[in-house]
Protein backbone atom coordinates (compact mmCIF):
# COMPACT_ATOMS: atom_id res chain seq x y z
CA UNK A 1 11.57 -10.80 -7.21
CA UNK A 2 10.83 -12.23 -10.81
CA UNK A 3 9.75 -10.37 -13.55
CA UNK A 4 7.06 -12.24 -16.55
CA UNK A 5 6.84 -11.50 -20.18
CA UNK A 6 2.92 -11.11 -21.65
CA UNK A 7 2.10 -11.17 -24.64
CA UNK A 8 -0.74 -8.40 -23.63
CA UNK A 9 -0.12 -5.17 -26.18
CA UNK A 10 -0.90 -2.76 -23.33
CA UNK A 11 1.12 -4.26 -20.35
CA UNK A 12 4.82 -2.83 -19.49
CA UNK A 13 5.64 -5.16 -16.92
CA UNK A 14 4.57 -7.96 -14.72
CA UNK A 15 5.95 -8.69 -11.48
CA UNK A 16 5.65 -11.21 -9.23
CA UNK A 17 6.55 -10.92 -5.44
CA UNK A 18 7.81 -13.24 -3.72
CA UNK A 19 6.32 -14.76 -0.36
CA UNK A 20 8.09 -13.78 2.56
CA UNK A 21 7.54 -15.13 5.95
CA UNK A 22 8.16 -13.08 8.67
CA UNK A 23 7.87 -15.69 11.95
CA UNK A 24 4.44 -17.07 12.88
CA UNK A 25 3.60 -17.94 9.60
CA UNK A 26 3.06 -14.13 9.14
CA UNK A 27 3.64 -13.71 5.33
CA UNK A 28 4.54 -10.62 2.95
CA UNK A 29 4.92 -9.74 -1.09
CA UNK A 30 6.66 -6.58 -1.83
CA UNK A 31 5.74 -5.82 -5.44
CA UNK A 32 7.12 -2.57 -5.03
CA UNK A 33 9.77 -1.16 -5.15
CA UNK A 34 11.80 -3.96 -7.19
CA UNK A 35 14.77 -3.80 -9.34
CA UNK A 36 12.98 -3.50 -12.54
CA UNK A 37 10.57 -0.94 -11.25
CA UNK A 38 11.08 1.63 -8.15
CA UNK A 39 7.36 3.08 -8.42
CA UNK A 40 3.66 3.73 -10.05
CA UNK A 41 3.23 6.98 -9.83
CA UNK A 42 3.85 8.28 -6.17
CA UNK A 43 3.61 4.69 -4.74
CA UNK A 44 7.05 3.69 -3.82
CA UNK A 45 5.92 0.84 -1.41
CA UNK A 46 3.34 -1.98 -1.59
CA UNK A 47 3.16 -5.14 0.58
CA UNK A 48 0.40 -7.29 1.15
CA UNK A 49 0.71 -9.07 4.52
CA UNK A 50 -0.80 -12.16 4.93
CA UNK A 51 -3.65 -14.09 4.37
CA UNK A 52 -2.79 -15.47 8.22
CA UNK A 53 -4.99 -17.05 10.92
CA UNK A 54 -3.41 -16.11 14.20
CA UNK A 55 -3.82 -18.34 17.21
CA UNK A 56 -5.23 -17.27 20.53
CA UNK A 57 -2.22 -15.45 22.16
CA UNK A 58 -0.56 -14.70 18.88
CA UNK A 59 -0.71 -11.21 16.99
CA UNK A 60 1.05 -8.84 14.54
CA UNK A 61 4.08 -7.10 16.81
CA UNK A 62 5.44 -4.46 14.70
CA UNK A 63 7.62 -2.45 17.16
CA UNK A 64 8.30 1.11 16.98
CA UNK A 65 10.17 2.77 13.61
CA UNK A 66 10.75 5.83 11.86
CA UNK A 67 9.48 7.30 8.63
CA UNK A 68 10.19 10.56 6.49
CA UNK A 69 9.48 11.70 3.26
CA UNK A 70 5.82 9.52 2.43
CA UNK A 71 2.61 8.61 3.76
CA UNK A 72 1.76 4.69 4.90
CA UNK A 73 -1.69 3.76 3.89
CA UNK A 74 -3.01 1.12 5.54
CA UNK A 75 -6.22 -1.27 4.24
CA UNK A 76 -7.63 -4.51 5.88
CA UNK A 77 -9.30 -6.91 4.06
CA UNK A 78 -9.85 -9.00 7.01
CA UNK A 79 -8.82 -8.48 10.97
CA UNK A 80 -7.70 -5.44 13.23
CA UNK A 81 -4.49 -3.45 13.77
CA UNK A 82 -3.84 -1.34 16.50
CA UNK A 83 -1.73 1.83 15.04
CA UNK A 84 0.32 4.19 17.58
CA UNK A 85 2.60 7.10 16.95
CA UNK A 86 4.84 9.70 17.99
CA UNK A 87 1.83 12.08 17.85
CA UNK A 88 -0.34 10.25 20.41
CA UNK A 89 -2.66 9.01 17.64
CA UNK A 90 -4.34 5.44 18.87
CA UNK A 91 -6.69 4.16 16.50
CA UNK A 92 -7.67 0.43 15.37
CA UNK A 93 -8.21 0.10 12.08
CA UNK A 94 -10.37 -2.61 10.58
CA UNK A 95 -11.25 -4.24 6.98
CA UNK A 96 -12.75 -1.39 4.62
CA UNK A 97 -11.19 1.49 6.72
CA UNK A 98 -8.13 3.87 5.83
CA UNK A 99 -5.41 4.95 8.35
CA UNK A 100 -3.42 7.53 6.81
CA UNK A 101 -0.02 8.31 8.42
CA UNK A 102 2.12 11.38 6.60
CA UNK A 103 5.33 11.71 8.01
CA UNK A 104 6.78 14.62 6.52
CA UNK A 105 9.69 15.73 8.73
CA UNK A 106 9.57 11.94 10.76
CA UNK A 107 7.27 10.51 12.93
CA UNK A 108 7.49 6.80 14.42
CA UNK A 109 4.59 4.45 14.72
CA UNK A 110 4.17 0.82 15.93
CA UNK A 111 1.47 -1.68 14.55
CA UNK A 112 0.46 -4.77 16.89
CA UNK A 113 -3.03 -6.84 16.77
CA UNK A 114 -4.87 -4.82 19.50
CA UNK A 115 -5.77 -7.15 22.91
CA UNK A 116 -9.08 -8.57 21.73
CA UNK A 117 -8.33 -9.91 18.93
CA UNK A 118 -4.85 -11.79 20.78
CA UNK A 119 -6.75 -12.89 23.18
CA UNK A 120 -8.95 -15.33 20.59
CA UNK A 121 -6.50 -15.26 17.40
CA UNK A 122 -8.11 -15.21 14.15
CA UNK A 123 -7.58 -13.78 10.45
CA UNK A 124 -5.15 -10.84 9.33
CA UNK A 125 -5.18 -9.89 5.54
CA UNK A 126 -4.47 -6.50 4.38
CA UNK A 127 -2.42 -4.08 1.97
CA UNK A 128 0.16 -1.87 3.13
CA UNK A 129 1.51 0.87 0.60
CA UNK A 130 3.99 4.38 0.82
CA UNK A 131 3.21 7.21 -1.23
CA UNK A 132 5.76 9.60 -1.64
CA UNK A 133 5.40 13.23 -1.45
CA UNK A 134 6.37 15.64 -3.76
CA UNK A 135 9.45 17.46 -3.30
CA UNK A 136 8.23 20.36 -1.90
CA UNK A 137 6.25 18.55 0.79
CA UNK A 138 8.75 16.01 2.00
CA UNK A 139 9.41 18.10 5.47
CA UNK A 140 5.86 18.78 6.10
CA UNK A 141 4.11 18.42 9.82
CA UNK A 142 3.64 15.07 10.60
CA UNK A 143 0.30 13.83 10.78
CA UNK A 144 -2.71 10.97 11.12
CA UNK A 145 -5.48 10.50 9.61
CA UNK A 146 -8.08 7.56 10.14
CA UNK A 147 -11.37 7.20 7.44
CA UNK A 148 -13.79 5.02 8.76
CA UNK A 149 -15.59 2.32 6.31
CA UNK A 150 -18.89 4.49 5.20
CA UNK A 151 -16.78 7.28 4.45
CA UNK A 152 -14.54 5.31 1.42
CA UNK A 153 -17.07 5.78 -1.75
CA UNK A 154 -18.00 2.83 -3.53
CA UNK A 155 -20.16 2.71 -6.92
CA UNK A 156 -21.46 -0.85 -7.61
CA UNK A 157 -23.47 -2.00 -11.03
CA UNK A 158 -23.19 -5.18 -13.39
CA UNK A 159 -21.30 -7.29 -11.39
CA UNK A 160 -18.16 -4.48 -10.90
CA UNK A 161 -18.05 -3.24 -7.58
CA UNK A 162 -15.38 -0.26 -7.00
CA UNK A 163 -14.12 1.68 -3.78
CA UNK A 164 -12.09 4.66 -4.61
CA UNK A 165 -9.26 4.42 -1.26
CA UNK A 166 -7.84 7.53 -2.77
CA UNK A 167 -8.10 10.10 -5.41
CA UNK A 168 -10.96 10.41 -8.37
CA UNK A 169 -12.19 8.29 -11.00
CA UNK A 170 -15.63 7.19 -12.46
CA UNK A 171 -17.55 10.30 -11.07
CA UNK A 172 -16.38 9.25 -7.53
CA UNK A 173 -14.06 11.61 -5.37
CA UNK A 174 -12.34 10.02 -2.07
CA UNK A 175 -11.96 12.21 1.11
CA UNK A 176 -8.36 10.76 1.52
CA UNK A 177 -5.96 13.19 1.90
CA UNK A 178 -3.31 13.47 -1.17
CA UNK A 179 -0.56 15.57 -2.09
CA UNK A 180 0.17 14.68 -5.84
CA UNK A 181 -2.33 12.69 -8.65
CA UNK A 182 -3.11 9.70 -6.83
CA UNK A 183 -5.20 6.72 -7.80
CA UNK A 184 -5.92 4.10 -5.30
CA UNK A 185 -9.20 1.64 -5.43
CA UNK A 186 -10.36 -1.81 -4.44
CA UNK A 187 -11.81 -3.54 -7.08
CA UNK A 188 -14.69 -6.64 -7.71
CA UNK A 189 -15.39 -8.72 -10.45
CA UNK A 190 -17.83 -11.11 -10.79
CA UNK A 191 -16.87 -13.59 -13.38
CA UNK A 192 -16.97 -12.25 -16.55
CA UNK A 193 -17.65 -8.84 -15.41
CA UNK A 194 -16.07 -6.07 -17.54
CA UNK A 195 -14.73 -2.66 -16.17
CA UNK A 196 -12.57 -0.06 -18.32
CA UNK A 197 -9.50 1.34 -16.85
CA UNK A 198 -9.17 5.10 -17.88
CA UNK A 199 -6.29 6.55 -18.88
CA UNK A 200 -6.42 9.45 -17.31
CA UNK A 201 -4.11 8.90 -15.11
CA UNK A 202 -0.41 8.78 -16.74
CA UNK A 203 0.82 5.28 -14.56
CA UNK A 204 -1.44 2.49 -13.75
CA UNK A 205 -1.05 -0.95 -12.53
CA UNK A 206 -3.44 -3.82 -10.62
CA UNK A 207 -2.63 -6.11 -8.14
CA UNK A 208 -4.32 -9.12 -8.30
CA UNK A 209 -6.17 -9.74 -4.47
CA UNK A 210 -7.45 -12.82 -5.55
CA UNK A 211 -8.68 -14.68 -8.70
CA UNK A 212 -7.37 -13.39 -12.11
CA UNK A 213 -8.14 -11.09 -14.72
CA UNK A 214 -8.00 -10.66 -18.40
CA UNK A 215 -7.63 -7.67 -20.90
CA UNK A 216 -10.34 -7.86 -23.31
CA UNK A 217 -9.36 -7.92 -26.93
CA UNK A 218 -5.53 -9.07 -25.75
CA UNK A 219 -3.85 -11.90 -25.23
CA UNK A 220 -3.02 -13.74 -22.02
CA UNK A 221 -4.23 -13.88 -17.91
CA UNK A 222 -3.06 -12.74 -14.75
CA UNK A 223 -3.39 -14.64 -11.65
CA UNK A 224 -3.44 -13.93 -7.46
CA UNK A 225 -0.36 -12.09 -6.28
CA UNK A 226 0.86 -10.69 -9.85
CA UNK A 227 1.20 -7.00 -10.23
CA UNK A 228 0.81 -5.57 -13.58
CA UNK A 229 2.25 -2.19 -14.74
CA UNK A 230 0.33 -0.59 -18.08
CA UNK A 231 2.03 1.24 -20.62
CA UNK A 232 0.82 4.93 -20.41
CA UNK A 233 -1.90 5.86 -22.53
CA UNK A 234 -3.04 2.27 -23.50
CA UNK A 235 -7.04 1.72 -23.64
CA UNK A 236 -7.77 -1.12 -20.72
CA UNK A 237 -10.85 -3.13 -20.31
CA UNK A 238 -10.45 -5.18 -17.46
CA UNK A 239 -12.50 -8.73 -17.48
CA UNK A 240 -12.72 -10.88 -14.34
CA UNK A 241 -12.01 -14.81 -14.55
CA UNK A 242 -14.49 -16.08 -11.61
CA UNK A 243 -14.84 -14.03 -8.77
CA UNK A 244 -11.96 -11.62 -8.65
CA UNK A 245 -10.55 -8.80 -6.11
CA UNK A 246 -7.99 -6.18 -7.94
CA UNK A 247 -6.47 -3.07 -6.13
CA UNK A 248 -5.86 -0.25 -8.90
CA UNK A 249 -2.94 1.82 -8.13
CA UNK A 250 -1.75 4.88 -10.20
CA UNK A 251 -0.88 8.52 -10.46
CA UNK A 252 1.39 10.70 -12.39
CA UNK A 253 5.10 10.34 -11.65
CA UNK A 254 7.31 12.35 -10.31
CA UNK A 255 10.09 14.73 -11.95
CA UNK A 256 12.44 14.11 -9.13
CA UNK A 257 13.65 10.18 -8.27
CA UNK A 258 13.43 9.07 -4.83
CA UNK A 259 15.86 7.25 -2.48
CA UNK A 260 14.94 5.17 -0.16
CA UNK A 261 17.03 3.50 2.45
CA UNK A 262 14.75 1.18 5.14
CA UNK A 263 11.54 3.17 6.12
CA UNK A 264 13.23 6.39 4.87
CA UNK A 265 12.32 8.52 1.45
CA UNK A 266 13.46 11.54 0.05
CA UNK A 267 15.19 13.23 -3.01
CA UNK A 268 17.95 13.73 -0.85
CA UNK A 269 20.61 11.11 0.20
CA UNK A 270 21.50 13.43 2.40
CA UNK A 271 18.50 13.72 4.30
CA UNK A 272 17.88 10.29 4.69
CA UNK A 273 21.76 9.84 6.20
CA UNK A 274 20.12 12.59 8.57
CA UNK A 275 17.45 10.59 9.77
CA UNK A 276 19.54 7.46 9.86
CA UNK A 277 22.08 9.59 12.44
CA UNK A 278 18.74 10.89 14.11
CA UNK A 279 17.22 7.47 14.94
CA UNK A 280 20.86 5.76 15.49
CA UNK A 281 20.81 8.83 18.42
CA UNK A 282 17.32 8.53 19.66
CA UNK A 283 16.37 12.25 18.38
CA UNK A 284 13.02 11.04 17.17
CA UNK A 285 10.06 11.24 19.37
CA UNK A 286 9.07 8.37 20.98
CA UNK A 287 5.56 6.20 20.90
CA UNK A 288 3.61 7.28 24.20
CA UNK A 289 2.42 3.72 25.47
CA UNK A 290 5.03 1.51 23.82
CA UNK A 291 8.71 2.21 24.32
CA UNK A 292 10.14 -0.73 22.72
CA UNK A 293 11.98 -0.14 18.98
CA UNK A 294 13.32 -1.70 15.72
CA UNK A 295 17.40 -0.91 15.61
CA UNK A 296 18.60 0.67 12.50
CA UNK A 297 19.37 -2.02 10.49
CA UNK A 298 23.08 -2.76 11.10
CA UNK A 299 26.23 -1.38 8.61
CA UNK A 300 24.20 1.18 7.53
């Protein structure tokens, strides 16, 4: 993980993730957490996997695991996943959609590219993030929740073009489920397009999808794959260098900090040594239609 000075008055931080491949060719950046920064607001997690182009036969095998504590949010930009779970949930997600997983008390899920799409390979590019939950939901029901395309709203004018994924902003309200102040949106510049970042919510940060970005009035630029943390409070007017794709992610933070240990999250160390004894044992419900599983990682 490496961390970059700007010389942009309003920025707190800007970190770069590393590539990571996974076997395949399959490729990660973890932005979050890192050592210099654990979360934005109640996002605790975010990867984006690929861009890949799988060949025909090859897909995205992500066996079995275990979660407590957050919800996964899942968002394509291109390709399919097939999501299971403990609950019986099947559902394929696809670019522009929102599978919602809260696990709450646990729940186990796989991810794989679903059969058509191994059978003639092709594209996988998406966003992965965890939101914790507040304290006093972290042992909630499990549960899954899948928002098809049309139902994500999207307001589009002078060359800006914004979904809201989660929460409110700019007189748009996102049927997502949340649990705390949660901002989540995928953004579009055309070059030179402007669009202000409110600071109504008390963390903010982009992710820069593709192209690169400017703050008016400040120095400096921010490229693909950088993910920039704003000081609280500081007026943000966002300015796209060529055609540019941004994910905004914010909220307001929690009292409580969070451990995390593998997939686990909760203010308790003790409670995720429970669920590491729980999934050592095999006490957590099992996928119905896939019974293989990730081992907890070893000397833990």
């Amino acid at each position: 993980m490496t961390i970059r000075s700007s010389d942009a008055e309003s920025v707190d931080l800007v970190i770069l993730p590393p590539v990571r491949d996974l076997g395949d060719g399959f490729t990660v950046r973890r932005a979050l957490p890192s050592a210099q920064r654990r979360m934005v607001g109640p996002f605790i997690f975010f990867d984006q996997m690929g861009p890949t182009a799988f060949h025909g036969g090859e897909g995205l095998d992500v066996r079995p695991h275990p979660h407590i504590g957050l919800s996964t949010l899942t968002y394509l930009l291109e390709g399919e996943i097939e999501h299971r779970d403990s609950l019986g949930s099947l559902q394929t997600i696809r670019p522009g959609a929102v599978n919602l997983m809260t696990a709450g008390s646990g729940i186990v899920h796989s991810e794989r590219s679903p059969a058509s799409a191994r059978s003639t390979g092709g594209p996988l590019f998406g966003l992965q993030t965890w939101i914790a939950l507040p304290a006093a939901d972290q042992e909630i029901d499990p549960a899954f929740d899948h928002y098809a395309a049309d139902q994500i709203p999207t307001t589009e004018a002078e060359g800006v073009r914004l979904s809201l994924v989660v929460g409110q902003a700019d007189g748009l309200r996102s049927p997502v489920k949340t649990y705390s102040d949660t901002l989540y949106a995928d953004l579009l510049l055309a070059d030179g397009a402007r669009y202000q970042l409110k600071a109504e919510h008390v963390e903010r940060a982009i992710y820069v999808v593709s192209g690169a970005v400017e703050i008016v009035g400040q120095e400096g630029r921010f490229e693909t794959g950088e993910f920039v943390v704003f000081k609280p409070g500081a007026e943000i007017v966002l300015r796209g260098t060529g055609d540019t794709r941004l994910m905004l992610v914010g909220g307001e933070p929690f009292p409580e900090a969070r451990q995390i240990f593998w997939n686990f999250v909760s203010t308790s160390a003790e409670r995720i040594d429970q669920a590491k004894r729980d999934w050592r044992e095999g006490r957590f419900a099992r996928v119905p239609g896939d019974d293989e599983f990730i081992p907890l990682p070893e000397n833990s």
